[in-house]
Protein backbone atom coordinates (compact mmCIF):
# COMPACT_ATOMS: atom_id res chain seq x y z
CA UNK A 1 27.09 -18.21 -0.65
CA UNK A 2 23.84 -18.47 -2.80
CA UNK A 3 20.52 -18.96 -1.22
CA UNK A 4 18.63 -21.27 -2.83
CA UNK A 5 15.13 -21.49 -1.86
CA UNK A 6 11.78 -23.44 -2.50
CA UNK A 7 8.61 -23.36 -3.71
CA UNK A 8 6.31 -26.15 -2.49
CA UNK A 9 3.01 -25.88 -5.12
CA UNK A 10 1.82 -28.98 -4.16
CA UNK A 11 2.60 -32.45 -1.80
CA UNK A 12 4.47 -33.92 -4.46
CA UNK A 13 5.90 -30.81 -6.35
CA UNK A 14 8.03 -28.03 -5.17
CA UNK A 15 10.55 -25.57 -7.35
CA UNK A 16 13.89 -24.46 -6.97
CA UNK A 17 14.52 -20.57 -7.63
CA UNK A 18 16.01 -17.66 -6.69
CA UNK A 19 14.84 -14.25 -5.52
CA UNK A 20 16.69 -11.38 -3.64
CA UNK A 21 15.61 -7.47 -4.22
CA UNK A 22 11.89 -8.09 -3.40
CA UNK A 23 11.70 -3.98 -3.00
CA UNK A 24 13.08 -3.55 -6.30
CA UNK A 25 10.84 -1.54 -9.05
CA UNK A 26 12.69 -3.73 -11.65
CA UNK A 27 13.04 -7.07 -11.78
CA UNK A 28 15.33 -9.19 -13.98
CA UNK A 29 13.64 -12.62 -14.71
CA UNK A 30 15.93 -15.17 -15.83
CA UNK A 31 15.03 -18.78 -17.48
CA UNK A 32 17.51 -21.20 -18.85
CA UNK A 33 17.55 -23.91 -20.84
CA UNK A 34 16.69 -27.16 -21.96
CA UNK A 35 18.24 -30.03 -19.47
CA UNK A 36 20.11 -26.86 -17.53
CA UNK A 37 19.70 -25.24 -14.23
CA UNK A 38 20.31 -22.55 -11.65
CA UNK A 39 24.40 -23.68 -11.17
CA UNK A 40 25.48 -22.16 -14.38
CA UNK A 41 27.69 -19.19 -15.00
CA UNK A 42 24.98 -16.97 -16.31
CA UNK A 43 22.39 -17.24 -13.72
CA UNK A 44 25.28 -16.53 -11.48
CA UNK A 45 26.76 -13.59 -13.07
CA UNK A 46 23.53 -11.93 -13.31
CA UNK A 47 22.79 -12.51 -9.32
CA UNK A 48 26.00 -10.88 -8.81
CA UNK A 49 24.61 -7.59 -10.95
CA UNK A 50 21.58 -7.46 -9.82
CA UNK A 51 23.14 -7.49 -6.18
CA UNK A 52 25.83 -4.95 -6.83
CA UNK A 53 22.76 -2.58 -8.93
CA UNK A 54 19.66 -3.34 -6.10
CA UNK A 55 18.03 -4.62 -9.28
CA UNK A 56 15.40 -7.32 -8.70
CA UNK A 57 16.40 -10.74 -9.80
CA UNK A 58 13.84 -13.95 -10.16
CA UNK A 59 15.13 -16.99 -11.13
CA UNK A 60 13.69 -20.74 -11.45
CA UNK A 61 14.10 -24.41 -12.27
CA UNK A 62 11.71 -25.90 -13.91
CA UNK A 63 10.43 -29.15 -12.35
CA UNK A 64 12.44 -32.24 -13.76
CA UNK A 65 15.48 -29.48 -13.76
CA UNK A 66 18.54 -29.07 -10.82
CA UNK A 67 17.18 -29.98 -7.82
CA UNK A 68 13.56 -29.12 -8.56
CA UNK A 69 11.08 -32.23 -7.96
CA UNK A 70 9.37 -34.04 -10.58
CA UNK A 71 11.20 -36.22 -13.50
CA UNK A 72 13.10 -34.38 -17.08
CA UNK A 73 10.70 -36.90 -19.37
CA UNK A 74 7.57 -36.49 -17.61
CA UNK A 75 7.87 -32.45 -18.49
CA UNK A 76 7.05 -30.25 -21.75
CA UNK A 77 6.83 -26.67 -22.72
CA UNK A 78 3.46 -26.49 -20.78
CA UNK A 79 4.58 -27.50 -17.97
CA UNK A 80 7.52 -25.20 -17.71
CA UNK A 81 5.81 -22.47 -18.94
CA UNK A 82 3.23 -22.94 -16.26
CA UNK A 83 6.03 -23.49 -13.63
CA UNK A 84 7.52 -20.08 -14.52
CA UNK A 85 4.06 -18.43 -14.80
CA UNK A 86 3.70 -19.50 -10.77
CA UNK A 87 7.09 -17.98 -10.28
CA UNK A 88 6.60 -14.86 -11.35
CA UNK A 89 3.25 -14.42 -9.92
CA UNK A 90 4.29 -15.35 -6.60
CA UNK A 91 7.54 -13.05 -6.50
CA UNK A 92 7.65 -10.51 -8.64
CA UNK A 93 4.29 -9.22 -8.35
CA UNK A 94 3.27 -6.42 -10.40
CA UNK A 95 6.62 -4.94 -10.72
CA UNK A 96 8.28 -4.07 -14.36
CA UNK A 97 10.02 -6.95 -15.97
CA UNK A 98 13.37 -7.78 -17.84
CA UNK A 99 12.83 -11.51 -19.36
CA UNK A 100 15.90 -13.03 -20.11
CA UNK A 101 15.66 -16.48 -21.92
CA UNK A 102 18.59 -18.84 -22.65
CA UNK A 103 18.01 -21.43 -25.95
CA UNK A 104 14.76 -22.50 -24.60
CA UNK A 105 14.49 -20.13 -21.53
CA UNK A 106 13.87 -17.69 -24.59
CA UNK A 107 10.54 -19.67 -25.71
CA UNK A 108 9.71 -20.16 -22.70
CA UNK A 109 9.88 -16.16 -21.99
CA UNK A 110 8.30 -15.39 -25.38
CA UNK A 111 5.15 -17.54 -23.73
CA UNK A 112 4.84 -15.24 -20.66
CA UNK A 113 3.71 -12.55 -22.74
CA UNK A 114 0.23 -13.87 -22.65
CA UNK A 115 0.37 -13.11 -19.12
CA UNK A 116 2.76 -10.32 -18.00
CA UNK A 117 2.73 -8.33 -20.97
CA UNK A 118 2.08 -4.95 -19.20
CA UNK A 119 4.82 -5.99 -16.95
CA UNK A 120 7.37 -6.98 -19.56
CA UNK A 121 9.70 -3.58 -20.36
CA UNK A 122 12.62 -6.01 -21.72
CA UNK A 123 13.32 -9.23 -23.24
CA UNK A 124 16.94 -10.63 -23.98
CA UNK A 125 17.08 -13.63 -25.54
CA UNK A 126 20.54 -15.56 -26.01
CA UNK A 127 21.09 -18.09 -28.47
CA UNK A 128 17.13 -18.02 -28.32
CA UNK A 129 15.71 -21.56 -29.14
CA UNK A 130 11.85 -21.45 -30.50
CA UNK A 131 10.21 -24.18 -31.32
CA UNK A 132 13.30 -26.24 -31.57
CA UNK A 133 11.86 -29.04 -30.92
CA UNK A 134 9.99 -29.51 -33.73
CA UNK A 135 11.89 -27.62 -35.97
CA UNK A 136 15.58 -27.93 -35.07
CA UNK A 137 14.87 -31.64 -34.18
CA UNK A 138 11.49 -33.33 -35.21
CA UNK A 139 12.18 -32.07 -38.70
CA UNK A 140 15.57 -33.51 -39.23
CA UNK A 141 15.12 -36.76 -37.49
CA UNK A 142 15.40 -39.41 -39.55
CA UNK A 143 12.46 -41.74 -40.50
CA UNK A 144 14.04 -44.55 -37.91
CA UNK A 145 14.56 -41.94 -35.46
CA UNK A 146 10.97 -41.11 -35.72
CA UNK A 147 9.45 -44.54 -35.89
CA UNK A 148 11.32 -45.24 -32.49
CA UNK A 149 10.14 -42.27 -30.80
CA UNK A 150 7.07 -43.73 -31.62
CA UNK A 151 6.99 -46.99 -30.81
CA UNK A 152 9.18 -46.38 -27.23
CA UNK A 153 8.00 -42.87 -26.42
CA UNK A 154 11.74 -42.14 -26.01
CA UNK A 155 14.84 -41.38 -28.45
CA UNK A 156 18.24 -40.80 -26.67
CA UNK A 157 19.67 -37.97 -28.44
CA UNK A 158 23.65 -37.18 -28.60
CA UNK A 159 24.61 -34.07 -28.70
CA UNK A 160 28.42 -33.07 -28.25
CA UNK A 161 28.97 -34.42 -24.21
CA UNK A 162 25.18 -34.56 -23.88
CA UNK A 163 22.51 -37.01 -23.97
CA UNK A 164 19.11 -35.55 -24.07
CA UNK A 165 15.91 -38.11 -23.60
CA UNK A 166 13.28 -36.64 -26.29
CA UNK A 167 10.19 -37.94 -25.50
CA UNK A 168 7.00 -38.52 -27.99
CA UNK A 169 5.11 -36.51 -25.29
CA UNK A 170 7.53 -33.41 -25.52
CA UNK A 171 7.36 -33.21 -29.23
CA UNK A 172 3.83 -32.87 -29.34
CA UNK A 173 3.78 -30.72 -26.75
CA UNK A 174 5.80 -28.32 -28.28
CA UNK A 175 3.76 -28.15 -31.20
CA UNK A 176 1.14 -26.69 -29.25
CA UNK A 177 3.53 -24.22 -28.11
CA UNK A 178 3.80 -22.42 -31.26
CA UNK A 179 5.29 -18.45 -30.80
CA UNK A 180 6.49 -17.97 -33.87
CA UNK A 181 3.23 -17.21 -35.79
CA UNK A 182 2.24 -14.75 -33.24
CA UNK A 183 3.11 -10.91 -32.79
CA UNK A 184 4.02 -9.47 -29.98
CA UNK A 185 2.94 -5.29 -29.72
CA UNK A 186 4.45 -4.47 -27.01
CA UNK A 187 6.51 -0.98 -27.30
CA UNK A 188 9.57 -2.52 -25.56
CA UNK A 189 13.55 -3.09 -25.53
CA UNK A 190 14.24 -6.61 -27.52
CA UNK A 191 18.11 -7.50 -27.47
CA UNK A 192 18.89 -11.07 -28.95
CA UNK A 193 22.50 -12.02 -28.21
CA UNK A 194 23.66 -15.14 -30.62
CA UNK A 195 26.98 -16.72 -30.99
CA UNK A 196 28.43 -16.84 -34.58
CA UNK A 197 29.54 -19.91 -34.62
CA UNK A 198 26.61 -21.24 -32.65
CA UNK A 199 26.30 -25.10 -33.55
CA UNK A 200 23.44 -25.92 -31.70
CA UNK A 201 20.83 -23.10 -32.39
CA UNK A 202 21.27 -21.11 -35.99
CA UNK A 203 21.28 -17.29 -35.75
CA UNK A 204 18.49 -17.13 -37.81
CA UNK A 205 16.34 -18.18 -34.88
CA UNK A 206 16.96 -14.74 -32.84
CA UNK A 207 16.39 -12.77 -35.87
CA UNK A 208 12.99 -14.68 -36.12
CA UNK A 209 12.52 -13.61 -32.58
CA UNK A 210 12.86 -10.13 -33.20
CA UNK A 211 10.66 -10.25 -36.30
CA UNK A 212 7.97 -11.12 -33.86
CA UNK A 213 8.08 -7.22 -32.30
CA UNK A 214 6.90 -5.06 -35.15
CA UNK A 215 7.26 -1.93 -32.47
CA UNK A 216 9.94 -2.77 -30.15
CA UNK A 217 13.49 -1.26 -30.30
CA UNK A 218 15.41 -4.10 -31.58
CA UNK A 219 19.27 -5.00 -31.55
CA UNK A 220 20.66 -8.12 -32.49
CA UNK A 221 23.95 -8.70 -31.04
CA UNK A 222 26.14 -11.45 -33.14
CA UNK A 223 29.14 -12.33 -31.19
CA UNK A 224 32.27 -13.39 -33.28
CA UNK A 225 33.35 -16.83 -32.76
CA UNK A 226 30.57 -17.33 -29.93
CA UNK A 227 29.60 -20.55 -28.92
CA UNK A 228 25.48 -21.38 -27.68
CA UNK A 229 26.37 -20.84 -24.28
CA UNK A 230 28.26 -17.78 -24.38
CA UNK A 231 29.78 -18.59 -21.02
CA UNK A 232 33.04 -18.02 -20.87
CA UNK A 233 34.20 -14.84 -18.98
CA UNK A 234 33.99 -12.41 -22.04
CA UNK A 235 31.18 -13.39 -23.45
CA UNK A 236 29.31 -13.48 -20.32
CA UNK A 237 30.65 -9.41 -19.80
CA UNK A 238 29.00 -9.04 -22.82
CA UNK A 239 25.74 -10.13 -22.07
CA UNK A 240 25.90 -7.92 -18.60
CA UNK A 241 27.07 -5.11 -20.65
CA UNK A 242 23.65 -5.56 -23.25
CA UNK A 243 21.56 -5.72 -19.86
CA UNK A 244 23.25 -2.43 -18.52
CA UNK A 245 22.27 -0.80 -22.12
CA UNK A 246 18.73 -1.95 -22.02
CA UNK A 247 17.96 -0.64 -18.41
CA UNK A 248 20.35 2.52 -18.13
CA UNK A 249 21.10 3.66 -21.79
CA UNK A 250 18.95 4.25 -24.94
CA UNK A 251 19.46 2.37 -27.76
């Protein structure tokens, strides 16, 4: 049984995360992604090796997400950002950190650098998302799309058995958000794990993330006939098997 707790930041606000391993000198930090939460198979999986390892694991969802407080349209990149900012703060401390992003969880992590960056001793991103919301979708909107954005601050989005509410507000958010015109020095372990056949988020996007760490060790892992999510059983050993390599192993 998973123990789901809460973080009450305000009267009207409180998050949903995880944290178990508090003593831990390591801490895996994960954030997922856009419209997901804390009930997925990788947030799981990785629980489950952190428990079996005594590894630290952090875990959060951002307000308007899972059972977190707060509406989806009323959030942004800021906000999120800022939610996992409090997170971390409040429960990993000044240990070392292992960011691990999912499609947006990965911009989201590549923002925390401004903050933890003498913390951060890893960063995995899979089927990393930057700045997709300008560029994967603002960009190729149409010009009706974009007029009705607009006009009714709102654009229902389909998307495969999804319907995603893009808001005016979010997309000029995220271009304030910009990570991708920014280095990163850190002397750290960068993995970006990426689907082949990824029809969501191209793999160019986690080679541009690893572009961004001129003196990291870098490894990008494309998996054959991978999906975004990378969920299913093997692809999800995968990703704990990249994880083991980046703390354990060099590479």
């Amino acid at each position: 049984m998973i123990k789901y707790k809460y973080l009450r930041l305000n009267k009207y606000k409180k998050l949903r995360y995880l944290s178990i391993n508090n003593q831990s000198k390591i801490c895996i930090v994960f954030l997922h992604g856009f419209m997901s939460d804390l009930e997925g198979k990788k947030p799981k999986s990785l629980l489950k090796f952190c428990k079996t390892n005594k590894l630290g694991f952090v875990a959060l969802e951002y307000s308007g997400h899972g059972k977190s407080s707060g509406k989806f349209t009323k959030g942004n990149i800021s906000t999120w950002s800022n939610d996992t900012k409090k997170i971390i703060k409040k429960f990993v401390k000044k240990r070392k950190i292992i960011l691990i992003g999912s499609s947006m969880g990965s911009w989201i992590g590549l923002k925390q650098f401004k903050y933890f960056s003498n913390q951060i001793i890893g960063f995995i991103g899979i089927g990393s998302a930057p700045e997709f919301l300008e560029l994967l979708m603002w960009k190729k909107f149409s010009k009706k799309i974009k007029i009705e954005i607009k006009t009714k601050k709102i654009y229902y989005l389909k998307s495969e058995n999804y319907e995603y509410p893009i808001t005016y507000q979010i997309i000029r958010d995220g271009k304030k958000n910009k990570v991708l015109n920014k280095k990163i020095l850190s002397k750290i372990k960068v993995t970006m794990i990426h689907g082949s056949k990824d029809e969501v988020v191209p793999t160019v996007y986690s080679k541009k993330v690893l572009k961004l760490f001129p003196n990291a060790k870098k490894k990008l892992v494309i998996i054959k006939n991978g999906d975004h999510s990378l969920s299913d059983k093997k692809n999800l050993k995968r990703i704990i098997n990249e994880l083991k390599i980046l703390i354990f192993n060099k590479f």
